[in-house]
C-alpha atoms as a PDB file:
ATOM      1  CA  UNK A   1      77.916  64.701-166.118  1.00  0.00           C
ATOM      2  CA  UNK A   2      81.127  66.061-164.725  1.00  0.00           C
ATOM      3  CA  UNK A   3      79.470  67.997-162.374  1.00  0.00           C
ATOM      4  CA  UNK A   4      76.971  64.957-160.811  1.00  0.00           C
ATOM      5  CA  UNK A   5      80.477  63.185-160.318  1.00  0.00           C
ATOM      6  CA  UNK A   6      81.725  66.331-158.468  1.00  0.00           C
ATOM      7  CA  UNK A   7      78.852  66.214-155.963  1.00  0.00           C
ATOM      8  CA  UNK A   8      79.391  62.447-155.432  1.00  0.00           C
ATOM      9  CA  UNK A   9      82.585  62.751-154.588  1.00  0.00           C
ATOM     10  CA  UNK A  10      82.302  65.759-152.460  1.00  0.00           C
ATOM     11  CA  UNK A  11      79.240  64.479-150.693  1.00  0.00           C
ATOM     12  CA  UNK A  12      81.716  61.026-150.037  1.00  0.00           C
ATOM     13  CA  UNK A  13      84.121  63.015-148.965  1.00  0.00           C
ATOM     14  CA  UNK A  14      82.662  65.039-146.506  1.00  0.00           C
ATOM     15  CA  UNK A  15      80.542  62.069-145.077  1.00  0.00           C
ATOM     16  CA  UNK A  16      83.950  60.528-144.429  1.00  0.00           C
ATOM     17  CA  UNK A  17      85.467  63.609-142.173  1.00  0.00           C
ATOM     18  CA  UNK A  18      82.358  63.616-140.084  1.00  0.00           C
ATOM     19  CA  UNK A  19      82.958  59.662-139.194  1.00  0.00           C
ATOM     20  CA  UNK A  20      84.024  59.186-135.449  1.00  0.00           C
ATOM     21  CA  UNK A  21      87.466  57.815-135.353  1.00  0.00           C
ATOM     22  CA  UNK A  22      87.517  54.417-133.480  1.00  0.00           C
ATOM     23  CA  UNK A  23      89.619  54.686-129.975  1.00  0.00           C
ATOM     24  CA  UNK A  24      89.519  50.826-129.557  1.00  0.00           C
ATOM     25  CA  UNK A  25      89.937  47.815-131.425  1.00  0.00           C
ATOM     26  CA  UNK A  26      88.190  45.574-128.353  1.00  0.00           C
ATOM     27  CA  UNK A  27      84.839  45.889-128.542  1.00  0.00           C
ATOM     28  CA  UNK A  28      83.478  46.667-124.688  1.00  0.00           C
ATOM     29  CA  UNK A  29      80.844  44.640-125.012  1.00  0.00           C
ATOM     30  CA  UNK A  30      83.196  42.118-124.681  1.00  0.00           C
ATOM     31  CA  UNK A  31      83.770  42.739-120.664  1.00  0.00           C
ATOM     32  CA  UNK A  32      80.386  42.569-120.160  1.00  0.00           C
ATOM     33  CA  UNK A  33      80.290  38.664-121.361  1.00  0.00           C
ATOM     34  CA  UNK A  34      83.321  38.257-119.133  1.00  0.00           C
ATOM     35  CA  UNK A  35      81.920  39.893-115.936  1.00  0.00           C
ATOM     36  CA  UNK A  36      81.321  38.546-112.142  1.00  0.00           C
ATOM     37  CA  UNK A  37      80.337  38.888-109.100  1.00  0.00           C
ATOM     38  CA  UNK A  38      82.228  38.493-106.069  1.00  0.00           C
ATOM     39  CA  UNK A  39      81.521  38.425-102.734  1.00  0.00           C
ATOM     40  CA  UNK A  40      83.356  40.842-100.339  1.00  0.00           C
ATOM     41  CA  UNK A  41      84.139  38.118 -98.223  1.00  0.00           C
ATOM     42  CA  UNK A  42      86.264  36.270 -99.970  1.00  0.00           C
ATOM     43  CA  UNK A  43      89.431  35.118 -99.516  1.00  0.00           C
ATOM     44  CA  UNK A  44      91.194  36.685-102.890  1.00  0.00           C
ATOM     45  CA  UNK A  45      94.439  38.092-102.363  1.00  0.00           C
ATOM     46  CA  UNK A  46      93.795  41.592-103.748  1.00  0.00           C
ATOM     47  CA  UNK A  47      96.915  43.300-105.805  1.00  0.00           C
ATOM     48  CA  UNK A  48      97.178  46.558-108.365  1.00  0.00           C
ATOM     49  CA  UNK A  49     100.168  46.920-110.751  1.00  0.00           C
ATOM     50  CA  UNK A  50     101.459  49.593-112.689  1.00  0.00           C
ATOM     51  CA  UNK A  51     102.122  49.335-116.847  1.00  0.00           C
ATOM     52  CA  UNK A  52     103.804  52.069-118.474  1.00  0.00           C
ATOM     53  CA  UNK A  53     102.720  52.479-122.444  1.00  0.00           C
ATOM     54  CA  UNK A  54     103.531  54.938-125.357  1.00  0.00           C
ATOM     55  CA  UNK A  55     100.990  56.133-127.573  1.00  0.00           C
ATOM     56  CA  UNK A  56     103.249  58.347-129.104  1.00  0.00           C
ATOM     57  CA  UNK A  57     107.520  58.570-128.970  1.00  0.00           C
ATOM     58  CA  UNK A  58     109.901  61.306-129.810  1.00  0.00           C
ATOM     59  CA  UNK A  59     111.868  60.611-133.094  1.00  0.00           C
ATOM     60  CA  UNK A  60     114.778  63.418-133.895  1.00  0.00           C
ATOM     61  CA  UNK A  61     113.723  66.181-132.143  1.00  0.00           C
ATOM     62  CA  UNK A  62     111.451  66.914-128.923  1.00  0.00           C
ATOM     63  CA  UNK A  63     108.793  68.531-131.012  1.00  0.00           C
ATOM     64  CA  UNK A  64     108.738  65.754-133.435  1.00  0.00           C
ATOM     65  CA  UNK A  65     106.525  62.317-132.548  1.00  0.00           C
ATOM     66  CA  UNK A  66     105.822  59.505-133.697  1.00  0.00           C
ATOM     67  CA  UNK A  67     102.371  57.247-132.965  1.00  0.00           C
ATOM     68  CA  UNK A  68     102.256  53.882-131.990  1.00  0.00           C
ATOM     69  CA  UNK A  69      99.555  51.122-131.725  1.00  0.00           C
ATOM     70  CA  UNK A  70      99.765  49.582-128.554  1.00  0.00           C
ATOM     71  CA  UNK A  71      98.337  45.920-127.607  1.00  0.00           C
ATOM     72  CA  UNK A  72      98.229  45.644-123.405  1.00  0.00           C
ATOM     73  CA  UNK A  73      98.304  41.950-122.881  1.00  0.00           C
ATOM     74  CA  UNK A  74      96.281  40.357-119.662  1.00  0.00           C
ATOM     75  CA  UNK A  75      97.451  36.863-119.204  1.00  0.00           C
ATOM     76  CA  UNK A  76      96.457  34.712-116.523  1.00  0.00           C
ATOM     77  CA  UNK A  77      99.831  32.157-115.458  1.00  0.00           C
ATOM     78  CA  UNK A  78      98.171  30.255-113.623  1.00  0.00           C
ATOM     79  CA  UNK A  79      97.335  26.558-115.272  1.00  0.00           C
ATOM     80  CA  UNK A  80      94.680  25.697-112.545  1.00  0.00           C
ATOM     81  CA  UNK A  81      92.921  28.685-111.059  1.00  0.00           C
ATOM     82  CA  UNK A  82      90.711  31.319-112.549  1.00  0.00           C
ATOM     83  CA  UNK A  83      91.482  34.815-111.661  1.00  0.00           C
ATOM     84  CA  UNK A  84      89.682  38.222-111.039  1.00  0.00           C
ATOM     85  CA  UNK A  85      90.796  41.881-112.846  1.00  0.00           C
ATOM     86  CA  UNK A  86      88.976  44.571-111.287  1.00  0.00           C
ATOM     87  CA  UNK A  87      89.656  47.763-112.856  1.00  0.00           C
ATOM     88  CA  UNK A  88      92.026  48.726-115.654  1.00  0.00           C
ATOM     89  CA  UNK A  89      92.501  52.466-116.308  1.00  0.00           C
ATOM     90  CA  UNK A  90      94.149  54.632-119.280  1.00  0.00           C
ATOM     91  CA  UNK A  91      95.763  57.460-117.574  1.00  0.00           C
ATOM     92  CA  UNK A  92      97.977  59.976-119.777  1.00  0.00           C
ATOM     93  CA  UNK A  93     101.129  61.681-119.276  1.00  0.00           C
ATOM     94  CA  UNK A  94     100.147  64.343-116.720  1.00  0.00           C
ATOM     95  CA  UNK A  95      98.754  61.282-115.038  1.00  0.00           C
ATOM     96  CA  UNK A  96      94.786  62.369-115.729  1.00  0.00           C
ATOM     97  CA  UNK A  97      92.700  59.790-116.511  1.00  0.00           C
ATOM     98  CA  UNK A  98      91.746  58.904-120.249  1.00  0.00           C
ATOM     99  CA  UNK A  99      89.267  56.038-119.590  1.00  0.00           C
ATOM    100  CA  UNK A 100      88.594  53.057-117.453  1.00  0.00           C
ATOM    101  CA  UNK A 101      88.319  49.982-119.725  1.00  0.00           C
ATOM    102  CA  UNK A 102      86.405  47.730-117.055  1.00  0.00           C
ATOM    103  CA  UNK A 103      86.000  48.967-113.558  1.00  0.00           C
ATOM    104  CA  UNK A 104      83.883  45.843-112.955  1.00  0.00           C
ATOM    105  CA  UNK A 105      85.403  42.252-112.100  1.00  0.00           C
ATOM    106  CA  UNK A 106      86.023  39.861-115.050  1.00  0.00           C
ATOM    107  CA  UNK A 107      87.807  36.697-115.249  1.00  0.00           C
ATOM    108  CA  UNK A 108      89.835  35.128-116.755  1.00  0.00           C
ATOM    109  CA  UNK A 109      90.466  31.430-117.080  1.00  0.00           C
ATOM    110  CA  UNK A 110      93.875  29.438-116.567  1.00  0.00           C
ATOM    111  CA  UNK A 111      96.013  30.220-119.091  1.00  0.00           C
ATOM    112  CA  UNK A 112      93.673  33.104-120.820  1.00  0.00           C
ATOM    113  CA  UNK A 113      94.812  36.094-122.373  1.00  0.00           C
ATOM    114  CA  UNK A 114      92.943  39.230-122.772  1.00  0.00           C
ATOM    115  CA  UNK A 115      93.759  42.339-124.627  1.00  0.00           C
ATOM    116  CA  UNK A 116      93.089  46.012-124.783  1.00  0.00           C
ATOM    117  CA  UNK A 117      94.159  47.871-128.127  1.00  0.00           C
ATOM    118  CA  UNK A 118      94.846  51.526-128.920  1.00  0.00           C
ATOM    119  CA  UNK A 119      94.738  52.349-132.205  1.00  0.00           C
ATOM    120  CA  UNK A 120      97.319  54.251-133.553  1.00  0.00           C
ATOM    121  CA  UNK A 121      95.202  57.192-134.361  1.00  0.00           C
ATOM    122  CA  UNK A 122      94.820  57.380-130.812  1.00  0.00           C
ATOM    123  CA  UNK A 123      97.377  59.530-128.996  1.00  0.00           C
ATOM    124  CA  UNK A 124      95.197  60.916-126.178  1.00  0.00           C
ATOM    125  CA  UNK A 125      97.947  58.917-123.786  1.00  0.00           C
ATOM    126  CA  UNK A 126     100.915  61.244-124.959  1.00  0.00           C
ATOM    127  CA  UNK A 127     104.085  59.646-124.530  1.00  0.00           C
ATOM    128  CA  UNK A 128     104.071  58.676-120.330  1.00  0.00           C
ATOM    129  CA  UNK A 129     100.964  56.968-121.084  1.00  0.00           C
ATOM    130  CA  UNK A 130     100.166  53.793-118.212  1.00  0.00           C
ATOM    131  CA  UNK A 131      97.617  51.545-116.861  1.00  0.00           C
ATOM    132  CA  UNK A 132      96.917  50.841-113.325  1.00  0.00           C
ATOM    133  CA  UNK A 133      95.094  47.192-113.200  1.00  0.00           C
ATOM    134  CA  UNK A 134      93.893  45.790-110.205  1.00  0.00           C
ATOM    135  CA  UNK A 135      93.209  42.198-109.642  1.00  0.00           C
ATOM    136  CA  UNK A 136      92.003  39.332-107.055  1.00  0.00           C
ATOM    137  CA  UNK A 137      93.919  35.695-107.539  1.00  0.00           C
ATOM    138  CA  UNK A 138      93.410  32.633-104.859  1.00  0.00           C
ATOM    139  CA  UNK A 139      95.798  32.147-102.529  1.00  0.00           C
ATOM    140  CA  UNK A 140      99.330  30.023-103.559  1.00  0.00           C
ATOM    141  CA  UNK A 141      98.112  30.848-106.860  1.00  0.00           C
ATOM    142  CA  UNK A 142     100.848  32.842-109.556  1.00  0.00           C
ATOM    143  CA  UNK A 143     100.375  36.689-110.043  1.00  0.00           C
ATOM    144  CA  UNK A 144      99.198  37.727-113.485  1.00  0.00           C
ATOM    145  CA  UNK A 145     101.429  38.594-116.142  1.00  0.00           C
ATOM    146  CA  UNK A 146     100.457  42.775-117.772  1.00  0.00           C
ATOM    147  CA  UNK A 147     102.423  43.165-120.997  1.00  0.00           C
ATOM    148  CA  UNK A 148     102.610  45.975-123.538  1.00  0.00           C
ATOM    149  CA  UNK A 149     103.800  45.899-126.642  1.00  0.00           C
ATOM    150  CA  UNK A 150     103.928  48.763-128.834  1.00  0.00           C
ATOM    151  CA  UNK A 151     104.619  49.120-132.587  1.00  0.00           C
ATOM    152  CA  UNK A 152     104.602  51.117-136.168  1.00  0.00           C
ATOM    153  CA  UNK A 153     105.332  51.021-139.370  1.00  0.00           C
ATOM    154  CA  UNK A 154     106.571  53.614-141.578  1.00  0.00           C
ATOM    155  CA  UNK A 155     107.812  52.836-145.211  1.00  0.00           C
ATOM    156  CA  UNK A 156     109.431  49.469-145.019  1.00  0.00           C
ATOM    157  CA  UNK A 157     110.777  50.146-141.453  1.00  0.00           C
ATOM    158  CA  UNK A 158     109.486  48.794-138.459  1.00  0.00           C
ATOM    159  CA  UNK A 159     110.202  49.588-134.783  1.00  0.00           C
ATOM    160  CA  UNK A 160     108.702  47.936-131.941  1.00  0.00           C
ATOM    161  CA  UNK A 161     109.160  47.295-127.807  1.00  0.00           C
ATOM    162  CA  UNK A 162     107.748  45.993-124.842  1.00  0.00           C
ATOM    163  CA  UNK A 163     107.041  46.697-121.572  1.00  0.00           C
ATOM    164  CA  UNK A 164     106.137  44.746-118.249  1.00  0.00           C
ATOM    165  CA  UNK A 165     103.849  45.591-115.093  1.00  0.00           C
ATOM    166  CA  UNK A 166     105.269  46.463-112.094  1.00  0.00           C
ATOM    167  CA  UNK A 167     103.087  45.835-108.770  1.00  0.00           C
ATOM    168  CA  UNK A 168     102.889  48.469-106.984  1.00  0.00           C
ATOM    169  CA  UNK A 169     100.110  47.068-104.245  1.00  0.00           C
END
């Protein structure tokens, strides 16, 4: 009897090593519903911004890190016009990049907020992680706010921070 609960739990536990680790709590299927077509011709001001984000930060020592979960926030400021993000790209601390999230137009309606996650488990950003995100908005219409806020939890203690896009374009 001993033995059959042995196996279980051996056969459980090896089951459980071979799962793939999730990289993303936002399920990409979820660009695809928010995806559209422009025309080439139109008269969208085109910009691209910058977003620093740490999957990881040194604690103590240089050789000793700590992971983070990290929430980018998309947020349209705009209360009357949709806008347009084109492309939005994980690139790690050598500045190679880790993956594109969307690299086809989606919108987003006034006042909407989209997110990207990385888990915590995920530290293939290091810690100089950043997003470039490119974007299209009407004319006279407000630029779009890129957050990031990044957090963990250790014990009872807590430590979080944010950062804010820069355009660069």
């Amino acid at each position: 009897m001993k033995i059959k609960y042995l196996v279980i739990i051996t056969t459980i536990f090896f089951l459980s090593c071979n799962k793939e680790k999730e990289i993303s709590s936002i399920n990409p299927e979820n660009w695809s519903k928010r995806a559209v077509k422009l025309s080439p011709k139109d008269s969208l001001e085109f910009g691209k911004s910058y977003l620093s984000v740490y999957s990881q930060i040194y604690s103590i020592t240089e050789h000793r890190t700590h992971n983070l979960t990290s929430m980018v926030s998309m947020r349209n400021t705009s209360e009357l016009d949709t806008i347009y993000l084109l492309r939005a790209e994980y690139y790690d601390t050598h500045g190679k990049s880790v993956r594109t999230y969307f690299n086809t137009p989606i919108f987003l309606a006034p006042m909407e907020t989209t997110e990207i996650i990385i888990d915590e488990i995920d530290v293939s950003g290091g810690t100089g992680s950043n997003f470039i995100i490119e974007w299209k908005i009407p004319k006279d219409c407000p630029e779009p706010l890129f957050e990031a806020v990044m957090t963990s939890t250790m014990g009872q203690q807590g430590l979080s921070f944010t950062t804010q896009a820069k355009r660069v374009k």
